[in-house]
C-alpha atoms as a PDB file:
ATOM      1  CA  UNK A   1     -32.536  55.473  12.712  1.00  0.00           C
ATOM      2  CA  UNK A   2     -34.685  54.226  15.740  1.00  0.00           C
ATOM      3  CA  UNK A   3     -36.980  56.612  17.168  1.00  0.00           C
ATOM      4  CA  UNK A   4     -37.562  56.313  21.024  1.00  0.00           C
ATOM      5  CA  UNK A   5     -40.169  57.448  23.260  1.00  0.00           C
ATOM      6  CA  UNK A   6     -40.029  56.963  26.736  1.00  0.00           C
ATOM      7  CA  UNK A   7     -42.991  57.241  29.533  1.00  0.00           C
ATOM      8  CA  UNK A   8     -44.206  55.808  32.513  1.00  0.00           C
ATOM      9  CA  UNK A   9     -41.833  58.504  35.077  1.00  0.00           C
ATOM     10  CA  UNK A  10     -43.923  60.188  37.876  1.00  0.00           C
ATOM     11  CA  UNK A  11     -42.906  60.980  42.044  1.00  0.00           C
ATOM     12  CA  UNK A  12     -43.152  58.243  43.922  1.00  0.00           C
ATOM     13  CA  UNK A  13     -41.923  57.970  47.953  1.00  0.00           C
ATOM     14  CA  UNK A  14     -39.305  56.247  48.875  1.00  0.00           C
ATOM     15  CA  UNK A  15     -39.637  52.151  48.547  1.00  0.00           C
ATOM     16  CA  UNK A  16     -42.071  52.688  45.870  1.00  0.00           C
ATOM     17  CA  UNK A  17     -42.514  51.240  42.416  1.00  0.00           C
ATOM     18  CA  UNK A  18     -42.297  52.748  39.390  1.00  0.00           C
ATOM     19  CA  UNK A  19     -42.464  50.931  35.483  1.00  0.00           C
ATOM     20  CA  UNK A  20     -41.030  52.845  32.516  1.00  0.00           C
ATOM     21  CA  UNK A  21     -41.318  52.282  28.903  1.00  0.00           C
ATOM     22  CA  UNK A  22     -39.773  52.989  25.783  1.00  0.00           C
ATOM     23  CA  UNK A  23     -41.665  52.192  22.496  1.00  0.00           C
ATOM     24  CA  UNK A  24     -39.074  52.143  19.661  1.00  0.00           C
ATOM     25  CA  UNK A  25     -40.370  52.554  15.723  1.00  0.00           C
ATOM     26  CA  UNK A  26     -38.530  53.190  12.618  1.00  0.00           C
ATOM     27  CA  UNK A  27     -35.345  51.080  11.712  1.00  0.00           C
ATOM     28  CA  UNK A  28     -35.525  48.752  14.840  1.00  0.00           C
ATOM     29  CA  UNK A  29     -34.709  45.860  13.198  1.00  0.00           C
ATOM     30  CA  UNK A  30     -30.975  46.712  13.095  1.00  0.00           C
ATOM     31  CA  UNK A  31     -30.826  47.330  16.897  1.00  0.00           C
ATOM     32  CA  UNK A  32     -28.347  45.392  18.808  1.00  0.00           C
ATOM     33  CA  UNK A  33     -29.085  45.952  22.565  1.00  0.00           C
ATOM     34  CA  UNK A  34     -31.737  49.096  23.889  1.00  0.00           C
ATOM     35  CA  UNK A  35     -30.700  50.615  27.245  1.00  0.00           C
ATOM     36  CA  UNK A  36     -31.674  52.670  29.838  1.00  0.00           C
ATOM     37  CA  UNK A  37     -29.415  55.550  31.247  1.00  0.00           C
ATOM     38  CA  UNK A  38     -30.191  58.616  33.670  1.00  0.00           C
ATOM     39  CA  UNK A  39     -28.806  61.945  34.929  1.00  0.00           C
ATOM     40  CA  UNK A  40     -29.360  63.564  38.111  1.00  0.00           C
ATOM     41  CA  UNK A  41     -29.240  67.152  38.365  1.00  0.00           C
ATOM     42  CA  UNK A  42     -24.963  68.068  38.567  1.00  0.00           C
ATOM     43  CA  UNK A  43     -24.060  64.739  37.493  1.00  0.00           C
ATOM     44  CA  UNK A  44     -23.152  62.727  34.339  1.00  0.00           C
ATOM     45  CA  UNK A  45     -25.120  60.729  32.984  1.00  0.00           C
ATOM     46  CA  UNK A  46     -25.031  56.802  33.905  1.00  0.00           C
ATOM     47  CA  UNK A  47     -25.733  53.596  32.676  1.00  0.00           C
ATOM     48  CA  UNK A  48     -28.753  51.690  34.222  1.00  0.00           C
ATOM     49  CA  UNK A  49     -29.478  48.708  32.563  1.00  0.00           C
ATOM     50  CA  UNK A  50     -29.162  46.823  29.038  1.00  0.00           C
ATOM     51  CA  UNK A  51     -31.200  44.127  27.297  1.00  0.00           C
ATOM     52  CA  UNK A  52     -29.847  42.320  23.737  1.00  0.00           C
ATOM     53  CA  UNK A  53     -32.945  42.762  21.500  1.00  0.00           C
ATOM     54  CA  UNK A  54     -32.640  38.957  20.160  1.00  0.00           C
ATOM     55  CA  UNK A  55     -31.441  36.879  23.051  1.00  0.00           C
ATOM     56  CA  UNK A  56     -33.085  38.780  26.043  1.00  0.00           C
ATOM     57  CA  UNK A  57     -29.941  38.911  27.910  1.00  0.00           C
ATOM     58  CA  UNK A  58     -29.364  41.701  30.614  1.00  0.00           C
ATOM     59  CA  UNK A  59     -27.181  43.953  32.447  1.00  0.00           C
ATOM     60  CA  UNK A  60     -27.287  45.980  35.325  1.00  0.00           C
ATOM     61  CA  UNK A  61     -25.470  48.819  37.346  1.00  0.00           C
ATOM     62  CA  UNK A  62     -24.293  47.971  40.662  1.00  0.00           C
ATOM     63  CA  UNK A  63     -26.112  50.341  41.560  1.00  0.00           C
ATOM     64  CA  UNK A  64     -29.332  48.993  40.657  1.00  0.00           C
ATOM     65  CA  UNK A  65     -29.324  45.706  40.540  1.00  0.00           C
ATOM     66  CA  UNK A  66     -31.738  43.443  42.291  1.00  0.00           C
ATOM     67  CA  UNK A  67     -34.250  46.078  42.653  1.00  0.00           C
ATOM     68  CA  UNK A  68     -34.999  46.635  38.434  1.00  0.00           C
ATOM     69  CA  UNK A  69     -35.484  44.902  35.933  1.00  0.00           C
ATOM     70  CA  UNK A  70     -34.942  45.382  32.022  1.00  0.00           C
ATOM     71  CA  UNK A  71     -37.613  43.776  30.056  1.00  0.00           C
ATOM     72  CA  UNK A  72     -38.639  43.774  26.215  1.00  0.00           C
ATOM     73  CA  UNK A  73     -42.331  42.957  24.265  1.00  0.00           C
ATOM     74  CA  UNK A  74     -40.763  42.211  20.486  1.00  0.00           C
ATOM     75  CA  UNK A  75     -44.837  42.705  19.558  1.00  0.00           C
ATOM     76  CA  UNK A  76     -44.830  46.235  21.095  1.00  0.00           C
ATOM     77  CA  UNK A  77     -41.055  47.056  20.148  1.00  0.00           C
ATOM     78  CA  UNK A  78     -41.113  48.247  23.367  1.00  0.00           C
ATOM     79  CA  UNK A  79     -38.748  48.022  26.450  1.00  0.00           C
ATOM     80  CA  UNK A  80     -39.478  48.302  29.791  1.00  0.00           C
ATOM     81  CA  UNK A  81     -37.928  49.006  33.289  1.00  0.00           C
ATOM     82  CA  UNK A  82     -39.521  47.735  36.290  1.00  0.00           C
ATOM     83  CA  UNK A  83     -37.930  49.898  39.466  1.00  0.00           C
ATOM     84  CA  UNK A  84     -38.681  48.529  42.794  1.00  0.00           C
ATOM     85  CA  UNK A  85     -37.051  49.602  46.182  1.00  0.00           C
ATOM     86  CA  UNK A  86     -36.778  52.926  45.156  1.00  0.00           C
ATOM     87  CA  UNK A  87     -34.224  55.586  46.795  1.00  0.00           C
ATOM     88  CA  UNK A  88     -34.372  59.369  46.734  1.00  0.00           C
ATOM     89  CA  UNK A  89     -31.002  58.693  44.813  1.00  0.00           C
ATOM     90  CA  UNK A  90     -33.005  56.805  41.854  1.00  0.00           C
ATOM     91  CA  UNK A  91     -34.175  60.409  41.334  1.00  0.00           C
ATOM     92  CA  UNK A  92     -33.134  61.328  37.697  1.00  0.00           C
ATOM     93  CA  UNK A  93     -34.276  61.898  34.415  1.00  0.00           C
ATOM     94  CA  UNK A  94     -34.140  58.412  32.575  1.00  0.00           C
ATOM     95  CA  UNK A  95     -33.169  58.004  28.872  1.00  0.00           C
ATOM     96  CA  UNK A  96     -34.137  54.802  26.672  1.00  0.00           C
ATOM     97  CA  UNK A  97     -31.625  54.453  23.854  1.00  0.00           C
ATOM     98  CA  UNK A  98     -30.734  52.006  21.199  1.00  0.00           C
ATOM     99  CA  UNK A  99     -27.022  51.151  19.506  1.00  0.00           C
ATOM    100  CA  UNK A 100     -26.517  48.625  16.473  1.00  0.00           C
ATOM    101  CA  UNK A 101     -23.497  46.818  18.163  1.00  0.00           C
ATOM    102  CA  UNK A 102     -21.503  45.713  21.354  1.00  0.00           C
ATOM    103  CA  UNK A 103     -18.754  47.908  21.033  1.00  0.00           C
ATOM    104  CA  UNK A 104     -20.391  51.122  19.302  1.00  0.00           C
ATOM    105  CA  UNK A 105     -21.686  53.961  20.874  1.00  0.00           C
ATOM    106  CA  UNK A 106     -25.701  54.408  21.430  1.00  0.00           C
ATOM    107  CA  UNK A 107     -26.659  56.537  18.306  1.00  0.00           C
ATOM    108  CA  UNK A 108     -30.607  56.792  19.316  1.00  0.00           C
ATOM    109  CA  UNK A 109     -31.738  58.410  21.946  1.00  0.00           C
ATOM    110  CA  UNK A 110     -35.500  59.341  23.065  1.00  0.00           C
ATOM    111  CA  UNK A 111     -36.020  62.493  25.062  1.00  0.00           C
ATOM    112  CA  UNK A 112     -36.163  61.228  28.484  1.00  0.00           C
ATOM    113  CA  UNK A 113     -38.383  60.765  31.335  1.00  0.00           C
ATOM    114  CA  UNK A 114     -38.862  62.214  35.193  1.00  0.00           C
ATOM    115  CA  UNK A 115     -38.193  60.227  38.167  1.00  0.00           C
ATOM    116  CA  UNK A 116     -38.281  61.916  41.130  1.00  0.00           C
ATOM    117  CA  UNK A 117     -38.320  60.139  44.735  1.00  0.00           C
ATOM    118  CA  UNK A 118     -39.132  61.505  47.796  1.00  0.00           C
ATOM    119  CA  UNK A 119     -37.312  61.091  51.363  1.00  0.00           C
END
């Protein structure tokens, strides 16, 4: 499988910036699309944003869209999330995680990162 290590979370105010990664190693090459997903304390867990590893295509929640921005370095096998505009609702931890189709479910998962804004 793909192993998945996320980093870059830290406290920021609100309207801040914050980039996270996720450097990927192991079986990557049969990755479909890597993701990022997050879960506030009480609540599910919810999709963020997608990128197809070949094509470079993304996806957003309503949510965040227009303030991130899913990114990937093929060189690095790494992905990245750019967060701009930040909101003391942003305030989660944030998963990277990897699936090998469209319509499967995301098998690989790294351990997650903080994000915690301020108000």
């Amino acid at each position: 499988q793909v192993q998945l290590v996320e980093s870059g979370g830290g406290l920021v105010q609100t309207g801040g910036s914050l980039r996270l990664s996720c450097a990927a190693s192991g079986r990557t090459f049969s990755s479909y699309d890597m993701g990022w997903f997050r879960q506030a304390p009480g609540k599910e867990r919810e999709f963020v944003a997608r990128i197809i590893w070949s094509g470079g295509i993304s996806y957003y929640a309503d949510s965040v869209k227009g303030r991130f921005t899913i990114s990937r370095d093929h060189a690095k096998n790494t992905v990245y999330l750019q967060m701009n505009s930040l909101k003391p609702e942003d305030t989660a931890v944030y998963f990277c995680a990897a699936r090998e189709g469209r319509f499967t479910n995301f098998g690989s998962w790294g351990q997650g990162t903080q994000v915690t804004v301020s108000s």
